[in-house]
C-alpha atoms as a PDB file:
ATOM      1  CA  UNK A   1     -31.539  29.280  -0.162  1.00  0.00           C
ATOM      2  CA  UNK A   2     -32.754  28.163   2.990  1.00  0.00           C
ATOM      3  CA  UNK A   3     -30.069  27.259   6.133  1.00  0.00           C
ATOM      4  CA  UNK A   4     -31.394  23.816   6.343  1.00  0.00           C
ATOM      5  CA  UNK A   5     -29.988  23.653   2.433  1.00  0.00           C
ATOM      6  CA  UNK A   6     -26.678  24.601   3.265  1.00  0.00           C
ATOM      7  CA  UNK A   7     -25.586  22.544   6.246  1.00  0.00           C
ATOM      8  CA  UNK A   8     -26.595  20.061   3.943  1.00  0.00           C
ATOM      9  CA  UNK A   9     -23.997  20.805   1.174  1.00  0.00           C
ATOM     10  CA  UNK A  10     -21.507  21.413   4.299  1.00  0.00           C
ATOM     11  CA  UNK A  11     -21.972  17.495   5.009  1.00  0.00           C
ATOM     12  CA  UNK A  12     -21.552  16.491   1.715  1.00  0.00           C
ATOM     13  CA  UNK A  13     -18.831  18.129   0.588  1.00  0.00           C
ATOM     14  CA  UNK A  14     -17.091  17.250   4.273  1.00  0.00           C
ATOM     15  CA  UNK A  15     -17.878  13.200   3.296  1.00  0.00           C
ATOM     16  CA  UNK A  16     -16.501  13.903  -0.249  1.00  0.00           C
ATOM     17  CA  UNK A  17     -13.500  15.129   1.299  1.00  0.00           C
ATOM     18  CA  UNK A  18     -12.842  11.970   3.818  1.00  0.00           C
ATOM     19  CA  UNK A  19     -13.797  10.160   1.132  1.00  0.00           C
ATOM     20  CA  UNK A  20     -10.712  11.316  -1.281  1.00  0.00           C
ATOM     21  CA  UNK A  21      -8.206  11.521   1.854  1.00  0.00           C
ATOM     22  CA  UNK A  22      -9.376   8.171   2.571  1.00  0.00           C
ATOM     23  CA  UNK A  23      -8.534   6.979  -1.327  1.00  0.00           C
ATOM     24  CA  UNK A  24      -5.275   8.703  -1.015  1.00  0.00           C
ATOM     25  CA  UNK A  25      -4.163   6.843   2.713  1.00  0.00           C
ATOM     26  CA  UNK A  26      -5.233   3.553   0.503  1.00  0.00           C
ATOM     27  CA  UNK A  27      -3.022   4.353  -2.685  1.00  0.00           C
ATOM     28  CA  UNK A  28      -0.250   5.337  -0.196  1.00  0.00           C
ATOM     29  CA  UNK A  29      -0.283   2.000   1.487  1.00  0.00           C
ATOM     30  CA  UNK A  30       0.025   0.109  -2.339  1.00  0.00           C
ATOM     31  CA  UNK A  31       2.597   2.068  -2.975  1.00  0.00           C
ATOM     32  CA  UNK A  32       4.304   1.457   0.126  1.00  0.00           C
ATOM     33  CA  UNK A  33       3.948  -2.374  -0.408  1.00  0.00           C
ATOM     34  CA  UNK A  34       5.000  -2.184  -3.818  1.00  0.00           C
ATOM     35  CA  UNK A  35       8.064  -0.141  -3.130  1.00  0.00           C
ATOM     36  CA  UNK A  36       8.854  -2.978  -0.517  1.00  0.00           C
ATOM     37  CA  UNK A  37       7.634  -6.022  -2.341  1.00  0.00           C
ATOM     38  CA  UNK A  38       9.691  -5.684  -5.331  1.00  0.00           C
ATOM     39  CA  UNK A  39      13.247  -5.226  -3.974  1.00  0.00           C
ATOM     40  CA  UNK A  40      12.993  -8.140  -1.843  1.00  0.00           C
ATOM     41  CA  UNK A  41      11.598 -10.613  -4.753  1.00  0.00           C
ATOM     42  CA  UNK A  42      14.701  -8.382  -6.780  1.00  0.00           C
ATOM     43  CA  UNK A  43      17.256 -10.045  -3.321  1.00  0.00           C
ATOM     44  CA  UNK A  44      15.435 -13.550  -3.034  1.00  0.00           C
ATOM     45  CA  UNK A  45      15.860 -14.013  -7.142  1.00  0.00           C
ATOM     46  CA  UNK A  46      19.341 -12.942  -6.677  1.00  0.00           C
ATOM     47  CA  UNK A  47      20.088 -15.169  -4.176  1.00  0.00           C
ATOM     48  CA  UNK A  48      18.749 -18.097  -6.124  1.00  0.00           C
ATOM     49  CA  UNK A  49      15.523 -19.122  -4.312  1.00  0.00           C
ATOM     50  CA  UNK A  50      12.585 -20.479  -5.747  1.00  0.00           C
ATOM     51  CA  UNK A  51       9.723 -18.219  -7.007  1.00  0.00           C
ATOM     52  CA  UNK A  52       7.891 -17.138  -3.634  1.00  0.00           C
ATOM     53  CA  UNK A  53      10.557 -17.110  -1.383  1.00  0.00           C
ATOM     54  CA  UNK A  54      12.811 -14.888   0.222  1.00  0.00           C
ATOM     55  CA  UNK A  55      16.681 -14.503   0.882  1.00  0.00           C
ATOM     56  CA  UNK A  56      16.893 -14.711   4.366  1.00  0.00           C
ATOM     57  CA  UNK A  57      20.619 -15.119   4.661  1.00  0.00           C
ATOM     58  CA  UNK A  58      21.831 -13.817   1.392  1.00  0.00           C
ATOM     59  CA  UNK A  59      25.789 -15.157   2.079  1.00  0.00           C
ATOM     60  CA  UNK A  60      24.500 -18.253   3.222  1.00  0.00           C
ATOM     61  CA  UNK A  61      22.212 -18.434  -0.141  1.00  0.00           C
ATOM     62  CA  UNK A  62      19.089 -20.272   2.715  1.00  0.00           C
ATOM     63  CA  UNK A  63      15.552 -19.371   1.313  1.00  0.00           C
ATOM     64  CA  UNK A  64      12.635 -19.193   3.758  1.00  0.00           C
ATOM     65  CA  UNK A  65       8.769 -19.273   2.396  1.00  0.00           C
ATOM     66  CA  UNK A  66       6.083 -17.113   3.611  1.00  0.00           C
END
């Protein structure tokens, strides 16, 4: 093997790691949004509003839309 040969490999396999680190930030940040999403569609259905709304004062039972 020449040296040339392996700095190659050592660029590769530092791209393939950015690469999954990169994925795994991404799938993070759905999850995040997902874990946030749902609970307040769970409050804004509670509260009565319309599909695509939001409970913005749930004792008052006022809806406000994005």
């Amino acid at each position: 093997m020449t040296h040339h040969h392996s700095r190659e490999e050592k660029t590769i396999t530092s791209i393939a790691v950015i690469a999954i680190v990169a994925a795994l930030a991404v799938l993070g940040i759905v999850v995040v949004m997902v874990a946030v999403t749902i609970p307040l569609h769970q409050q804004a259905e509670a509260a009565g509003c319309a599909n695509g709304s939001h409970a913005f004062f749930q004792s008052r039972g006022s809806c406000f839309h994005p």
